[in-house]
N, C-alpha and C. Protein backbone atom coordinates (compact mmCIF):
# COMPACT_ATOMS: atom_id res chain seq x y z
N UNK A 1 13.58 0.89 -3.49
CA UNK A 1 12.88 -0.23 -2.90
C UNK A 1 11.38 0.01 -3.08
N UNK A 2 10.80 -1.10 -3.78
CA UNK A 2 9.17 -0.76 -3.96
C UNK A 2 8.61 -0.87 -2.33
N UNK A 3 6.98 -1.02 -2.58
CA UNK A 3 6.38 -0.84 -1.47
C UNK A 3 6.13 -2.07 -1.40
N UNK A 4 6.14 -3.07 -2.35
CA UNK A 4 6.06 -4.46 -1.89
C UNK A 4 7.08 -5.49 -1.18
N UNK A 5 8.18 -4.53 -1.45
CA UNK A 5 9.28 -5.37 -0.62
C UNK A 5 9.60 -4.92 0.97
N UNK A 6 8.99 -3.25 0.57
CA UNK A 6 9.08 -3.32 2.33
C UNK A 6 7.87 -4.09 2.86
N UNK A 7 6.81 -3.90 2.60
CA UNK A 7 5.53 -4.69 3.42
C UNK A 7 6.38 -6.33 3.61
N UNK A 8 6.76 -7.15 2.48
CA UNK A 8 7.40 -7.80 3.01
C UNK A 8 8.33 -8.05 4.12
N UNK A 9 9.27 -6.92 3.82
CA UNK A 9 10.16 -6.48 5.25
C UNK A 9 8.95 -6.19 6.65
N UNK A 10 8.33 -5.96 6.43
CA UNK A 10 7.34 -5.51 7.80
C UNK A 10 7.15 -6.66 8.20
N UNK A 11 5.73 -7.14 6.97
CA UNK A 11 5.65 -8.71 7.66
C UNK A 11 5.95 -9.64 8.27
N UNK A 12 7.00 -9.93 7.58
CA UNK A 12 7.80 -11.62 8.19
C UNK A 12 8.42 -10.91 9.53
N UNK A 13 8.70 -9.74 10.17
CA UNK A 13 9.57 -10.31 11.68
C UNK A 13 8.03 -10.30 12.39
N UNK A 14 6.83 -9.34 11.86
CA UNK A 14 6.07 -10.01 12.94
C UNK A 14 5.49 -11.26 12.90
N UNK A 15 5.47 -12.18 12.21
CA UNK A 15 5.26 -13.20 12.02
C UNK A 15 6.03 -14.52 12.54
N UNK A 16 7.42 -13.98 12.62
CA UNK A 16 8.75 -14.33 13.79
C UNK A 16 8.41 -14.24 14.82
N UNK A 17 7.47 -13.38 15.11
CA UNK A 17 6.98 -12.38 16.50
C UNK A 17 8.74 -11.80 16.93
N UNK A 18 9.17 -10.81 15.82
CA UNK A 18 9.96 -10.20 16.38
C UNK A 18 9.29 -8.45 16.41
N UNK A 19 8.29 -8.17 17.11
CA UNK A 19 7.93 -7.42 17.28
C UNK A 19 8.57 -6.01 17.55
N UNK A 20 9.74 -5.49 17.91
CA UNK A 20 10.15 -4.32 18.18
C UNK A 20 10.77 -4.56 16.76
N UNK A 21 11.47 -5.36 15.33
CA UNK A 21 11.79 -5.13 14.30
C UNK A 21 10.72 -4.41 13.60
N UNK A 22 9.92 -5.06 13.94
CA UNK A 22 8.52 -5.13 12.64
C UNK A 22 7.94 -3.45 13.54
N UNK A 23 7.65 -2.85 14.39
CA UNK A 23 7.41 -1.64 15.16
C UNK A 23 8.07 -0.62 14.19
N UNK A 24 9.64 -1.11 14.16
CA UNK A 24 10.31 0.31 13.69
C UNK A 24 10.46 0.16 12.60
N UNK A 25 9.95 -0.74 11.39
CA UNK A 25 9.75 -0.65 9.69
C UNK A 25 8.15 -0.27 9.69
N UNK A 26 7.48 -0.42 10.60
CA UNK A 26 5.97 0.04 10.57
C UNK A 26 5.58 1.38 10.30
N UNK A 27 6.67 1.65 11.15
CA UNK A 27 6.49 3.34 11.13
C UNK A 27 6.73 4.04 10.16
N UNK A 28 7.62 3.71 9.27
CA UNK A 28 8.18 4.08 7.70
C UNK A 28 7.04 3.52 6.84
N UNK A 29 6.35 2.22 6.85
CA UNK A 29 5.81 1.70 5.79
C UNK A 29 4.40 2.45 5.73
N UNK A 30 3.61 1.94 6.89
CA UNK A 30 2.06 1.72 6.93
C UNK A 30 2.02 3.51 6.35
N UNK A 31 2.58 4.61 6.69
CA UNK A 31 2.10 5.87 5.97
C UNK A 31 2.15 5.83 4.21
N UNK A 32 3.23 5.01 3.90
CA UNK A 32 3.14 4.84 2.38
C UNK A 32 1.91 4.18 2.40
N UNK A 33 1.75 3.36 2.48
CA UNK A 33 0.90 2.04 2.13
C UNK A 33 -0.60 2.87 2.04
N UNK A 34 -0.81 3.52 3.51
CA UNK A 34 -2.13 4.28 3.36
C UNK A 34 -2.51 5.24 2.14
N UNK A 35 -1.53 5.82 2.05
CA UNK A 35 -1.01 6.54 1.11
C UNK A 35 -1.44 6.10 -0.26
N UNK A 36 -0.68 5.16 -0.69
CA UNK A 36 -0.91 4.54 -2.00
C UNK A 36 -2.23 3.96 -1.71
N UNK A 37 -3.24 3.12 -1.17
CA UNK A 37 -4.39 2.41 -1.42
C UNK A 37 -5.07 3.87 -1.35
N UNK A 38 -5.12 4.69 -0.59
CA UNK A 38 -6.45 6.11 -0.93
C UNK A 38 -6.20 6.32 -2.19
N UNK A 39 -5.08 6.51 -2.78
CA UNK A 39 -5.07 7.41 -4.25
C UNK A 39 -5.54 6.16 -5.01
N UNK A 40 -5.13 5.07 -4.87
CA UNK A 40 -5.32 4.03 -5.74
C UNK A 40 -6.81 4.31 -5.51
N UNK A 41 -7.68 4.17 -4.88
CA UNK A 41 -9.36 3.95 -5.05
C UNK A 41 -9.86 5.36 -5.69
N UNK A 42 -8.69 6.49 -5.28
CA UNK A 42 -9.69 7.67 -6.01
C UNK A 42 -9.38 7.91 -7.26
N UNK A 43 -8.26 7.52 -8.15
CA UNK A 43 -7.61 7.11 -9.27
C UNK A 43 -8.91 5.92 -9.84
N UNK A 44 -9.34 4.95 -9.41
CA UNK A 44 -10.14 4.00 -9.71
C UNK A 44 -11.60 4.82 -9.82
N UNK A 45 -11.95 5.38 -8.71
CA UNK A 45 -13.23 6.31 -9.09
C UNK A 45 -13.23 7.08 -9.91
N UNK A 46 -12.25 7.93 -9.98
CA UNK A 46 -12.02 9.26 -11.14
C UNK A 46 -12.19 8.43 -12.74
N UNK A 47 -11.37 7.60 -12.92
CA UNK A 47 -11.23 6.64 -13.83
C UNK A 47 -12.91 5.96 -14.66
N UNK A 48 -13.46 4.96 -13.67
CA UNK A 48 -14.29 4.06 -13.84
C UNK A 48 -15.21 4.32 -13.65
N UNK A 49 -15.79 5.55 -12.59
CA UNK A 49 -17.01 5.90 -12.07
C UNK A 49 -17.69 7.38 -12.33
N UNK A 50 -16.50 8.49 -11.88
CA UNK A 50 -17.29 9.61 -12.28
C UNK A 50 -16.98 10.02 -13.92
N UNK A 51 -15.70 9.58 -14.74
CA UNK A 51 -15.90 9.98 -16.21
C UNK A 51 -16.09 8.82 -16.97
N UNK A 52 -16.56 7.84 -16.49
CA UNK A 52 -16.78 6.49 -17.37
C UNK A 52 -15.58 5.88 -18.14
N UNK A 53 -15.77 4.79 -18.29
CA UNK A 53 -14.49 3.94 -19.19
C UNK A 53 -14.04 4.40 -20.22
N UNK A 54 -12.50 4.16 -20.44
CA UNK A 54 -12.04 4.65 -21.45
C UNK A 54 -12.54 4.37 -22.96
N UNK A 55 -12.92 5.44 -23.64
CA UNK A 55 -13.29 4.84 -25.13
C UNK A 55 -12.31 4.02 -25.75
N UNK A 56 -12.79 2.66 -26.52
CA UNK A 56 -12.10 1.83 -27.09
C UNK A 56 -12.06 0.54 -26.87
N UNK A 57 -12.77 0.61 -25.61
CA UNK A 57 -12.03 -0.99 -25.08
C UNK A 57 -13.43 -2.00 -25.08
């Protein structure tokens, strides 16, 4: 299961306002999620900022 289908799964019950669903997929998701957006920006810095763009493009 990607991480976009659980955020989906998270989303929509609170949006139901079924709040104790959306609580106990929170707890599983939001650590991925944090997870993936830090590496994603330092992957993007490492990348774009401190060794400059890839030659070629």
């Amino acid at each position: 299961m990607t991480l976009f289908s659980r955020t989906g799964l998270t989303v929509i019950p609170a949006l139901r306002q079924r709040f104790d669903k959306h609580r106990k997929l929170a707890k599983f998701t939001a650590p991925i999620w944090l997870y993936v957006s830090i590496t994603g920006v330092i992957v993007y810095l490492m990348c774009y900022r401190w060794y400059g763009p890839p030659l070629g493009l």
